[in-house]
Protein backbone atom coordinates (compact mmCIF):
# COMPACT_ATOMS: atom_id res chain seq x y z
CA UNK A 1 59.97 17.37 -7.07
CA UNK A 2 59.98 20.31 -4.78
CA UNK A 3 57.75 21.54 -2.21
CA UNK A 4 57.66 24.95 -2.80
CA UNK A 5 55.32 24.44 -6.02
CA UNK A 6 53.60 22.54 -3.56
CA UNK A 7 53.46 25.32 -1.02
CA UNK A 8 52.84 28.03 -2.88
CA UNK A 9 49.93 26.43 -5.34
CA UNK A 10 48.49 25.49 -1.76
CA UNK A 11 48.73 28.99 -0.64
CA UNK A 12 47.10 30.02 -3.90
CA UNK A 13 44.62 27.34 -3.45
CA UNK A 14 43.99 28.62 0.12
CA UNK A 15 43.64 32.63 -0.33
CA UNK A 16 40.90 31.80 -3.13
CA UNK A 17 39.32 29.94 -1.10
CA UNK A 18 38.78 32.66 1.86
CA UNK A 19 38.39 35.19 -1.20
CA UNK A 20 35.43 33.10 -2.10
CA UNK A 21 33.87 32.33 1.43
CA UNK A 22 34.44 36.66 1.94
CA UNK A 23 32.72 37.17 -1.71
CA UNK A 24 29.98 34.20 -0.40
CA UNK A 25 29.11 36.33 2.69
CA UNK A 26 28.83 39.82 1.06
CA UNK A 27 26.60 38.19 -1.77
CA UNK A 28 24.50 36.35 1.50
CA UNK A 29 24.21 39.89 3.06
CA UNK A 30 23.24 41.87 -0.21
CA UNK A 31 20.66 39.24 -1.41
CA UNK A 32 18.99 39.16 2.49
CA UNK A 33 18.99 43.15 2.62
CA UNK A 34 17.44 43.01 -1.21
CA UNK A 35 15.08 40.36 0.17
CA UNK A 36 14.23 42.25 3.19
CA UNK A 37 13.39 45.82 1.22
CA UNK A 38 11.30 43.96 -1.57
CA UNK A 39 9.26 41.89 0.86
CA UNK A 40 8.74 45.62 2.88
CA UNK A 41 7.89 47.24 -0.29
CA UNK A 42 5.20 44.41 -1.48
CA UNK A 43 3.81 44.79 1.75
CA UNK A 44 3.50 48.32 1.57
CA UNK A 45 1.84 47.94 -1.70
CA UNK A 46 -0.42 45.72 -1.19
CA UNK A 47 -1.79 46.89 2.57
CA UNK A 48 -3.32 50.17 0.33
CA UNK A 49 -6.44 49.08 -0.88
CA UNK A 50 -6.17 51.12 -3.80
CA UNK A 51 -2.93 49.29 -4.86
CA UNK A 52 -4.54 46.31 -4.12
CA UNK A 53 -7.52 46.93 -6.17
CA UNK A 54 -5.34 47.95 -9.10
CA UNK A 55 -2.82 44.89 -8.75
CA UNK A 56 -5.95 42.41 -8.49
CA UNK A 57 -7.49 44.49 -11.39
CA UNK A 58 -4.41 44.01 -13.71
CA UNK A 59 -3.32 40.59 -12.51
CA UNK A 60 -7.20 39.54 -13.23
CA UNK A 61 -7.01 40.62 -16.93
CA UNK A 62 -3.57 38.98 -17.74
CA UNK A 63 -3.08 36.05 -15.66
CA UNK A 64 -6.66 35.52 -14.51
CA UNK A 65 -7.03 31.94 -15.44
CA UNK A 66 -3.54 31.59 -13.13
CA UNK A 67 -5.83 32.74 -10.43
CA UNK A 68 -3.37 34.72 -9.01
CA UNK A 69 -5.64 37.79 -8.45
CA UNK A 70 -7.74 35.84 -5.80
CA UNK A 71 -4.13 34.66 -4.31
CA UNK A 72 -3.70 38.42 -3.91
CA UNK A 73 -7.05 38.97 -2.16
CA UNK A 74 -6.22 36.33 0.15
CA UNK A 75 -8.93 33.74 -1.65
CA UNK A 76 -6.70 31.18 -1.33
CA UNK A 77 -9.29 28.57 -2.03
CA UNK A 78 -10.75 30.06 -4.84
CA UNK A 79 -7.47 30.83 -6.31
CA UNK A 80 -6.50 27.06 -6.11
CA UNK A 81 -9.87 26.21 -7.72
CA UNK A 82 -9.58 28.80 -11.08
CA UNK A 83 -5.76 27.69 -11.27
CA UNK A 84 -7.15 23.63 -11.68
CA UNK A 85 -9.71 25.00 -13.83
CA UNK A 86 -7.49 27.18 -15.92
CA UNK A 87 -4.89 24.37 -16.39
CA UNK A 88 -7.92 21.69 -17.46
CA UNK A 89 -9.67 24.02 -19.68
CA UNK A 90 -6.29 25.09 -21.28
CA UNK A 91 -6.88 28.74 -20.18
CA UNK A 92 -10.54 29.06 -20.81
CA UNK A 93 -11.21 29.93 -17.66
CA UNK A 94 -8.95 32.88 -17.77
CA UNK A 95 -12.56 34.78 -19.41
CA UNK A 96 -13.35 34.85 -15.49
CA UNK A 97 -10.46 36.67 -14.63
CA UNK A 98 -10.69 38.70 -17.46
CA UNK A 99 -14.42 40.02 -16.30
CA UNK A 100 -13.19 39.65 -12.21
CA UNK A 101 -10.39 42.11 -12.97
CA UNK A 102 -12.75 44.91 -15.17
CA UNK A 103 -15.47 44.83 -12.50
CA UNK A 104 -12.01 45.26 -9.52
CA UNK A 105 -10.76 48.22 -11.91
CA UNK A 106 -14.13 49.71 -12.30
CA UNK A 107 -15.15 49.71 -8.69
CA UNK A 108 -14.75 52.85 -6.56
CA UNK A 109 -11.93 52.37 -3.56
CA UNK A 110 -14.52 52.35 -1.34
CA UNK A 111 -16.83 49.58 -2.93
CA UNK A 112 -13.83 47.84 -3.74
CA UNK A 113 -13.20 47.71 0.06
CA UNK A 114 -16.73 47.03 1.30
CA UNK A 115 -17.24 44.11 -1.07
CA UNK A 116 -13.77 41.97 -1.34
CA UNK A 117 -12.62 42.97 1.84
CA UNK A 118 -14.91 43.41 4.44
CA UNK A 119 -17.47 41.25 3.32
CA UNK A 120 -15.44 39.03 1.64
CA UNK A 121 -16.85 38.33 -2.17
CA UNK A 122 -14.61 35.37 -3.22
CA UNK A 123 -16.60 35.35 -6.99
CA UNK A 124 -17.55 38.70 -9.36
């Protein structure tokens, strides 16, 4: 048995390896820049109240008993409370998201601002 299979299946063995670790670190880079502009983008989004009112609006209406509209408000309490209560009532509770997220679309920016923002309304 020779070495040189040995030798050059090692070498082979070798520059896939450092192929792989380069391939590894552009993927790392790409997926931390993509990270980096969605995260600045959501922020964006969401620090216009008008976005914010829309986004809570829609997110009320289709995923309200997830209570992921108050998550976006920053409710975090009363998001946790409609997601137990959506889960134990088998999504019955998603008729209060429903009616949360017509009364966010229907309110002017303004009032939208005064009353979950400001003043902090954590229910209708």
């Amino acid at each position: 048995m020779s070495d040189h299979g040995y030798d050059s299946t090692k070498d082979s063995f070798n520059s896939a390896k450092e192929a792989a670790k380069e391939s590894f670190e552009e993927a790392k880079e790409a997926a931390s820049n993509a990270a980096d502009d969605f995260k600045r983008e959501y922020d964006n989004f969401t620090k216009d109240t008008n976005n914010k009112r829309i986004l809570a609006g829609v997110l009320g209406i289709f995923f309200g008993y997830l209570g992921i509209h108050k998550f976006v408000l920053g409710y975090n309490k009363e998001g946790i409370i409609l997601l137990i209560a959506g889960v134990l009532t088998c999504g019955g509770a998603g008729i209060i998201g429903i009616i949360e997220g017509i009364i966010y679309l229907t309110k002017s920016e303004e009032e939208f601002y005064q009353t979950y923002q400001l003043n902090k309304k954590p229910w209708f």
